[in-house]
PDB file of N, CA and C in Angstrom:
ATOM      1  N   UNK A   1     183.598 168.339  -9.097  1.00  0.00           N
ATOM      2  CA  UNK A   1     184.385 169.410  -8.530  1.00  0.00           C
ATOM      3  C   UNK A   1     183.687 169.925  -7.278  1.00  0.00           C
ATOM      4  N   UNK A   2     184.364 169.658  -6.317  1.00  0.00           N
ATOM      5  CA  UNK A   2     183.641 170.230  -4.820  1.00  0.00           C
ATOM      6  C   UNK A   2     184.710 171.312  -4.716  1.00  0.00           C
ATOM      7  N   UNK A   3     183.878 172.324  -3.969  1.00  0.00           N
ATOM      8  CA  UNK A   3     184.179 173.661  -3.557  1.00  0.00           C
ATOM      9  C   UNK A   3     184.333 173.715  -1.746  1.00  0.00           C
ATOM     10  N   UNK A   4     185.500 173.550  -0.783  1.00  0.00           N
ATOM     11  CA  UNK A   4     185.030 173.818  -0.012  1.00  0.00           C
ATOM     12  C   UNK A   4     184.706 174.674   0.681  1.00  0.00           C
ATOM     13  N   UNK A   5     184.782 175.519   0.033  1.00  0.00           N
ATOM     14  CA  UNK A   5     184.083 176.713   1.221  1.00  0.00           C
ATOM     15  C   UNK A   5     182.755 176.959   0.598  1.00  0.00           C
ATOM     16  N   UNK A   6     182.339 176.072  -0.102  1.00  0.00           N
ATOM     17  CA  UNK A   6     180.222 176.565  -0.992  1.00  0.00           C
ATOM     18  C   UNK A   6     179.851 175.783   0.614  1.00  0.00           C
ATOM     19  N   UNK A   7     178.684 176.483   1.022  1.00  0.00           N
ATOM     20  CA  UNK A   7     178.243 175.348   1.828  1.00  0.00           C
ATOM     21  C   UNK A   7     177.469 174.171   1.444  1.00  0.00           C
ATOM     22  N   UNK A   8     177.510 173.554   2.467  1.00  0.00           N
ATOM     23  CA  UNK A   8     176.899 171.566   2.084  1.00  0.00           C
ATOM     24  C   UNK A   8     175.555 171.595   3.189  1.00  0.00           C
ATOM     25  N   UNK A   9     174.636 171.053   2.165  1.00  0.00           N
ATOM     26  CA  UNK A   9     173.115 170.707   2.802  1.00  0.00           C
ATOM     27  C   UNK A   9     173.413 169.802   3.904  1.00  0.00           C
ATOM     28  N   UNK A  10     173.135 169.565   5.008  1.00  0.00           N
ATOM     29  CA  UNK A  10     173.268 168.998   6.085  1.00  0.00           C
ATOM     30  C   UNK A  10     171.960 168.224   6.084  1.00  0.00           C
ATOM     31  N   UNK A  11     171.948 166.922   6.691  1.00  0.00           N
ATOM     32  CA  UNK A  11     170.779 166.275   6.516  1.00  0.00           C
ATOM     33  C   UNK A  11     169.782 166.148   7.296  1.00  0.00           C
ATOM     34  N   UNK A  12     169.569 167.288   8.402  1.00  0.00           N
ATOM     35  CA  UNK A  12     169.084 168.044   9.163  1.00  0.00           C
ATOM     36  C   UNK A  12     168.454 169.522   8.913  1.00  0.00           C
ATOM     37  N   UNK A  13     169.216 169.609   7.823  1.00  0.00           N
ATOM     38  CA  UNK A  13     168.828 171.234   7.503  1.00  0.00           C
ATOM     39  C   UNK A  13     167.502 171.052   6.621  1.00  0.00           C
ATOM     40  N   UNK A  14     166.864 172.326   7.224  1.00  0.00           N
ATOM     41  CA  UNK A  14     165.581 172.799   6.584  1.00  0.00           C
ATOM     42  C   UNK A  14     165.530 172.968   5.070  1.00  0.00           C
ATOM     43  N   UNK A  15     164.480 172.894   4.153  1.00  0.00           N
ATOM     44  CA  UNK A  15     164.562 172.790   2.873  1.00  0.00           C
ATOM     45  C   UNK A  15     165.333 174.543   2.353  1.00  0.00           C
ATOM     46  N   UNK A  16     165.958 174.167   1.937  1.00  0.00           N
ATOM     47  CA  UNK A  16     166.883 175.510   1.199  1.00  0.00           C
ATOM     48  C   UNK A  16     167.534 176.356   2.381  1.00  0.00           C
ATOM     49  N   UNK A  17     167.914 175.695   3.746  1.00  0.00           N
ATOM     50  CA  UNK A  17     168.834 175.991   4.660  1.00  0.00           C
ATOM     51  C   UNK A  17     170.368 175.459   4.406  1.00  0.00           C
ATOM     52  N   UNK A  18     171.088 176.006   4.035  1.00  0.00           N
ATOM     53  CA  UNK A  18     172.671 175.581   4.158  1.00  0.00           C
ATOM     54  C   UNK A  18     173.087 175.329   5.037  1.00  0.00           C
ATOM     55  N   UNK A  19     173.403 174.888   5.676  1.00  0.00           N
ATOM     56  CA  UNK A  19     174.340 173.843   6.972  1.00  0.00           C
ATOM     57  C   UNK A  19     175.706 173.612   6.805  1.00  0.00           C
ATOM     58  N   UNK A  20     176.913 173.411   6.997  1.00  0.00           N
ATOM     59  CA  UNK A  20     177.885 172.579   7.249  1.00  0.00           C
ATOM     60  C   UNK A  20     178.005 171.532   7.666  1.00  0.00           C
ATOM     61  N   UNK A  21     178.340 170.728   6.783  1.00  0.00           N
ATOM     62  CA  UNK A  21     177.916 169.122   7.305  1.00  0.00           C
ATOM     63  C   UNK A  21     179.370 168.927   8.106  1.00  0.00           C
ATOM     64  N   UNK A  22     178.895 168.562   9.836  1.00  0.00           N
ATOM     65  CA  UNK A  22     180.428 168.413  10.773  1.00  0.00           C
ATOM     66  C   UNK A  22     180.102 167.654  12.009  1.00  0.00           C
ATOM     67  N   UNK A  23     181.091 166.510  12.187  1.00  0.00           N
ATOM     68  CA  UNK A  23     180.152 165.812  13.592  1.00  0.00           C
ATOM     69  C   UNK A  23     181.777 166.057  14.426  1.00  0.00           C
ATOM     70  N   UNK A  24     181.839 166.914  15.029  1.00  0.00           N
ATOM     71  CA  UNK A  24     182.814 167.203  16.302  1.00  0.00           C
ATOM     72  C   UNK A  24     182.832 166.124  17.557  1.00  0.00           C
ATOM     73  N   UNK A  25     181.783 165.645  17.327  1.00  0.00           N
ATOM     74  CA  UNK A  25     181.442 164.326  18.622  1.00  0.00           C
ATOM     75  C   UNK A  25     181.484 163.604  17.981  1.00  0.00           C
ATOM     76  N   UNK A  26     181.665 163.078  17.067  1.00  0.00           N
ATOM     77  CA  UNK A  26     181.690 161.937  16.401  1.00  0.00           C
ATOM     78  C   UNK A  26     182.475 160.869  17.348  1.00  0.00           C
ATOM     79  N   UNK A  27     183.549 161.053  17.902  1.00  0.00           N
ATOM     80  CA  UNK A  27     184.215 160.345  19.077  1.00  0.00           C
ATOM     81  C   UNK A  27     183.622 159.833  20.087  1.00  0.00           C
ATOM     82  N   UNK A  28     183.370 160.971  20.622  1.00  0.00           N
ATOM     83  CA  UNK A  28     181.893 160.524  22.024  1.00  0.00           C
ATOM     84  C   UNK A  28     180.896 160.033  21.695  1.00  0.00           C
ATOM     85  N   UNK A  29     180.405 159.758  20.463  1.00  0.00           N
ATOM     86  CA  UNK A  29     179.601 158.884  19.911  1.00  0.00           C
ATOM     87  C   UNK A  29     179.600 157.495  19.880  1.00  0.00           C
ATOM     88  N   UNK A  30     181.130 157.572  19.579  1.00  0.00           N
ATOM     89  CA  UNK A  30     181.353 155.617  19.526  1.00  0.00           C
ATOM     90  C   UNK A  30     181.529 155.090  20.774  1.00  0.00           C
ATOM     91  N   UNK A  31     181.497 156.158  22.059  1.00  0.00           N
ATOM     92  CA  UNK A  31     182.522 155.784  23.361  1.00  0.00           C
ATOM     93  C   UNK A  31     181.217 154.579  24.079  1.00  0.00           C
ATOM     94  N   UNK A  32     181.416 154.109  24.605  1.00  0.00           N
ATOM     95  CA  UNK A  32     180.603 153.040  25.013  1.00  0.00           C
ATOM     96  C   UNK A  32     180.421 153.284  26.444  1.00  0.00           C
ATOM     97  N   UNK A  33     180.986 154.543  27.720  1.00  0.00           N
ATOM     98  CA  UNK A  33     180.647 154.925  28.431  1.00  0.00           C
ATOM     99  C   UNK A  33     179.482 155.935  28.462  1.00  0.00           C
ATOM    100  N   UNK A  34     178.953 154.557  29.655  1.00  0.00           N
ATOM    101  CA  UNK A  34     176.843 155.762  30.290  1.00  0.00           C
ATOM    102  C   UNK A  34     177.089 157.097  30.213  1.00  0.00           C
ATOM    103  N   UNK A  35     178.330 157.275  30.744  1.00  0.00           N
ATOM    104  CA  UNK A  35     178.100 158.959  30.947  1.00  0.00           C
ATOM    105  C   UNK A  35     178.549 159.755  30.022  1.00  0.00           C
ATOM    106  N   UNK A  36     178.918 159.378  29.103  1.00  0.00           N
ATOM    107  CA  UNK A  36     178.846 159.841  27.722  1.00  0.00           C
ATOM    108  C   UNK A  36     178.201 159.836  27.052  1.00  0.00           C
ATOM    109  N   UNK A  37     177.076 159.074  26.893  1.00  0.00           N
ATOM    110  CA  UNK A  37     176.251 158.924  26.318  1.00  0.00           C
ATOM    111  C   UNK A  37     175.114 159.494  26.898  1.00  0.00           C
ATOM    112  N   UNK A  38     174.782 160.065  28.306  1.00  0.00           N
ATOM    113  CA  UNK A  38     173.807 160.540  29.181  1.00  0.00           C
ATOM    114  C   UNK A  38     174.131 162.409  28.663  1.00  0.00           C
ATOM    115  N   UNK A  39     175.854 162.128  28.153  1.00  0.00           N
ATOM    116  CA  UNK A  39     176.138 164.069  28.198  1.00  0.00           C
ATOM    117  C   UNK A  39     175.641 163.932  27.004  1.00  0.00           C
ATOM    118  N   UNK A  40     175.719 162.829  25.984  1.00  0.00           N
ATOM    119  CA  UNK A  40     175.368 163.661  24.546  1.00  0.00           C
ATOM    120  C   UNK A  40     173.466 163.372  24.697  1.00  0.00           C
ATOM    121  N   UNK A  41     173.065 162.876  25.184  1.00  0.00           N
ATOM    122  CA  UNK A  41     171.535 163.052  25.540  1.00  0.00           C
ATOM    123  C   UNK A  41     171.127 164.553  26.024  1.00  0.00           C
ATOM    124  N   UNK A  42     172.098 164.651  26.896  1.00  0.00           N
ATOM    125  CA  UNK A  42     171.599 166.314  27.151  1.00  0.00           C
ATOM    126  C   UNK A  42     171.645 166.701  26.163  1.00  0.00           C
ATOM    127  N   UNK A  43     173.073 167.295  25.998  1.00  0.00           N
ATOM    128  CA  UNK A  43     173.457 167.931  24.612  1.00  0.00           C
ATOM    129  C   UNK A  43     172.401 168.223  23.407  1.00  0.00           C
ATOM    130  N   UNK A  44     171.705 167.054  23.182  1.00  0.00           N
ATOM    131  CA  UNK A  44     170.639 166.789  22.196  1.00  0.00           C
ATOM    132  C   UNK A  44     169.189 167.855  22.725  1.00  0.00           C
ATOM    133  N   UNK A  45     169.014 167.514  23.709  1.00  0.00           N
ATOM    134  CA  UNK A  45     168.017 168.115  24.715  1.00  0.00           C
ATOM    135  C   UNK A  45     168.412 169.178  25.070  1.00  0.00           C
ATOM    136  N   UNK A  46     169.487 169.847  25.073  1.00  0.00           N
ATOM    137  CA  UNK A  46     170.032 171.380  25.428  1.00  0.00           C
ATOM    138  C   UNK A  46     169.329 172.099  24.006  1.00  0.00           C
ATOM    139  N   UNK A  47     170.264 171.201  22.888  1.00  0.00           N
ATOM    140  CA  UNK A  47     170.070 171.807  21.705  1.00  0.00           C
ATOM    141  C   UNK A  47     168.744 171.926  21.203  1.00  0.00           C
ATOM    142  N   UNK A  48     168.022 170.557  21.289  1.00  0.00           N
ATOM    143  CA  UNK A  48     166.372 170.946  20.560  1.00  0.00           C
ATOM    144  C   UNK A  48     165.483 171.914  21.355  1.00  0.00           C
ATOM    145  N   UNK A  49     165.959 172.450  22.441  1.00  0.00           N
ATOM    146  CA  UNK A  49     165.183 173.190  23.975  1.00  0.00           C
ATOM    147  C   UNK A  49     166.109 174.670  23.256  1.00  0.00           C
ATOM    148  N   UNK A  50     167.045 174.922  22.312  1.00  0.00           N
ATOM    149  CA  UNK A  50     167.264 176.119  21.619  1.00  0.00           C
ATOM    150  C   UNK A  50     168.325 177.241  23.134  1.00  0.00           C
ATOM    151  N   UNK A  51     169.002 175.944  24.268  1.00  0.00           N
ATOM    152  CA  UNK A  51     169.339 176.242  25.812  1.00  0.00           C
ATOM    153  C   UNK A  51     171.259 176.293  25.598  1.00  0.00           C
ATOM    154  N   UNK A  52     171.131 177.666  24.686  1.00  0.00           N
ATOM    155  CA  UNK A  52     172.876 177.538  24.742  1.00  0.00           C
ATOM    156  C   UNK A  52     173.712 177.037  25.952  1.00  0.00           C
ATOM    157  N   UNK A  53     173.190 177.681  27.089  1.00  0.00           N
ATOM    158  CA  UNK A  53     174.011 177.725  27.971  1.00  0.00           C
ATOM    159  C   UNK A  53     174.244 176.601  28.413  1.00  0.00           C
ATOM    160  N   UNK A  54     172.961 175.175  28.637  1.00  0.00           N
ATOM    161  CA  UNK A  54     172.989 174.281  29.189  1.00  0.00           C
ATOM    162  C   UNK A  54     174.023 173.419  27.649  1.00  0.00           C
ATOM    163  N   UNK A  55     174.291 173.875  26.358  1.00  0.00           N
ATOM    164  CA  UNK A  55     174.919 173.102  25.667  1.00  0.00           C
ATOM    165  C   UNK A  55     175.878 173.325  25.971  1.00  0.00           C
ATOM    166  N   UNK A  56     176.665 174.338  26.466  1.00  0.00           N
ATOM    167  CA  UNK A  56     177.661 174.831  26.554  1.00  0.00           C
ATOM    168  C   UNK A  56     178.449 174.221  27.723  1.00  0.00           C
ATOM    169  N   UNK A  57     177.946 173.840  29.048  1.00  0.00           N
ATOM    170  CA  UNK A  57     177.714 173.099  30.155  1.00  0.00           C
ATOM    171  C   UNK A  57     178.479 171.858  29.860  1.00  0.00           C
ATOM    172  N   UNK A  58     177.187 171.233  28.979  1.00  0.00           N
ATOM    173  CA  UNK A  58     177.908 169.975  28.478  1.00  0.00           C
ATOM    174  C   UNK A  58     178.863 169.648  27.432  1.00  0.00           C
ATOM    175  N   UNK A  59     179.375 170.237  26.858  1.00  0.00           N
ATOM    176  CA  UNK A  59     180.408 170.911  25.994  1.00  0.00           C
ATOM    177  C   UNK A  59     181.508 170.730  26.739  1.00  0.00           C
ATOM    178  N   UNK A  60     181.444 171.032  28.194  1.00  0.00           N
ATOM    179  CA  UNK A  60     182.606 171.899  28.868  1.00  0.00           C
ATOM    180  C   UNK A  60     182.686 170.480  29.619  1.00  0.00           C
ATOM    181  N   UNK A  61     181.924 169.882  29.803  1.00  0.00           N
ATOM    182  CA  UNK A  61     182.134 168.168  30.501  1.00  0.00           C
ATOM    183  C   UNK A  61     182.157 167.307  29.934  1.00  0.00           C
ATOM    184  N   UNK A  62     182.006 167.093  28.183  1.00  0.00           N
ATOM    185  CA  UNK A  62     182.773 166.366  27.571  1.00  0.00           C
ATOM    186  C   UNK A  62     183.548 166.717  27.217  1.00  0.00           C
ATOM    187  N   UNK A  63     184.571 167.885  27.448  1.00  0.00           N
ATOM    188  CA  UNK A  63     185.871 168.117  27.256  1.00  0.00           C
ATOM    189  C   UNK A  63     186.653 167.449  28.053  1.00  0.00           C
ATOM    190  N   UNK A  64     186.046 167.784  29.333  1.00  0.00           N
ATOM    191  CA  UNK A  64     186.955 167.135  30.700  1.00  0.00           C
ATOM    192  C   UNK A  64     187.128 165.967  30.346  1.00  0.00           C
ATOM    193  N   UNK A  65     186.215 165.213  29.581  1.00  0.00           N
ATOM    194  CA  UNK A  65     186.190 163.730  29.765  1.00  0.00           C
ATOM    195  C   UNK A  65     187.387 163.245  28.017  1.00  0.00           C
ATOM    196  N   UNK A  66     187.879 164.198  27.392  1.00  0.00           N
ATOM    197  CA  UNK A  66     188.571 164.338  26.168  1.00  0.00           C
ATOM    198  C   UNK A  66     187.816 164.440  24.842  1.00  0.00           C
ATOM    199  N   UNK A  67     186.757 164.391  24.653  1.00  0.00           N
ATOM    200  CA  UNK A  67     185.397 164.891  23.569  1.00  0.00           C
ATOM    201  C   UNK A  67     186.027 166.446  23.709  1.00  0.00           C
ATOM    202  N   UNK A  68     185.890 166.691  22.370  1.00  0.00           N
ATOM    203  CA  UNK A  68     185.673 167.872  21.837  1.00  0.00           C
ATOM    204  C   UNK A  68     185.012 167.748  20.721  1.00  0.00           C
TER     205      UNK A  68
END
């Protein structure tokens, strides 16, 4: 019996951190274009640098490109 609204350990999350397990890029993931793959490099590097704004940046330019 799954509950969805209990939260789900993410396999990233810290020991006894709850997470939502959700890949929103999962799309731009498979895309086989450089520059998609250069935005989710930032992205990665926005995020581990704790740099909302610069995620947000790239957020807003893989939209343009149809990633959400």
């Amino acid at each position: 019996m799954t509950d969805s609204k209990k939260p789900v350990e993410a396999a990233t999350a810290a020991p006894g951190e709850k997470r939502a397990v959700s890949r929103p890029l999962a799309k731009a993931s498979e895309s086989g274009d450089p520059a998609v793959q250069k935005l989710l490099g930032d992205r990665q590097t926005a995020y581990m640098n704790g740099d909302a704004g610069a995620e947000a940046q790239v957020d807003a330019a893989l939209a343009e490109l149809g990633f959400e």
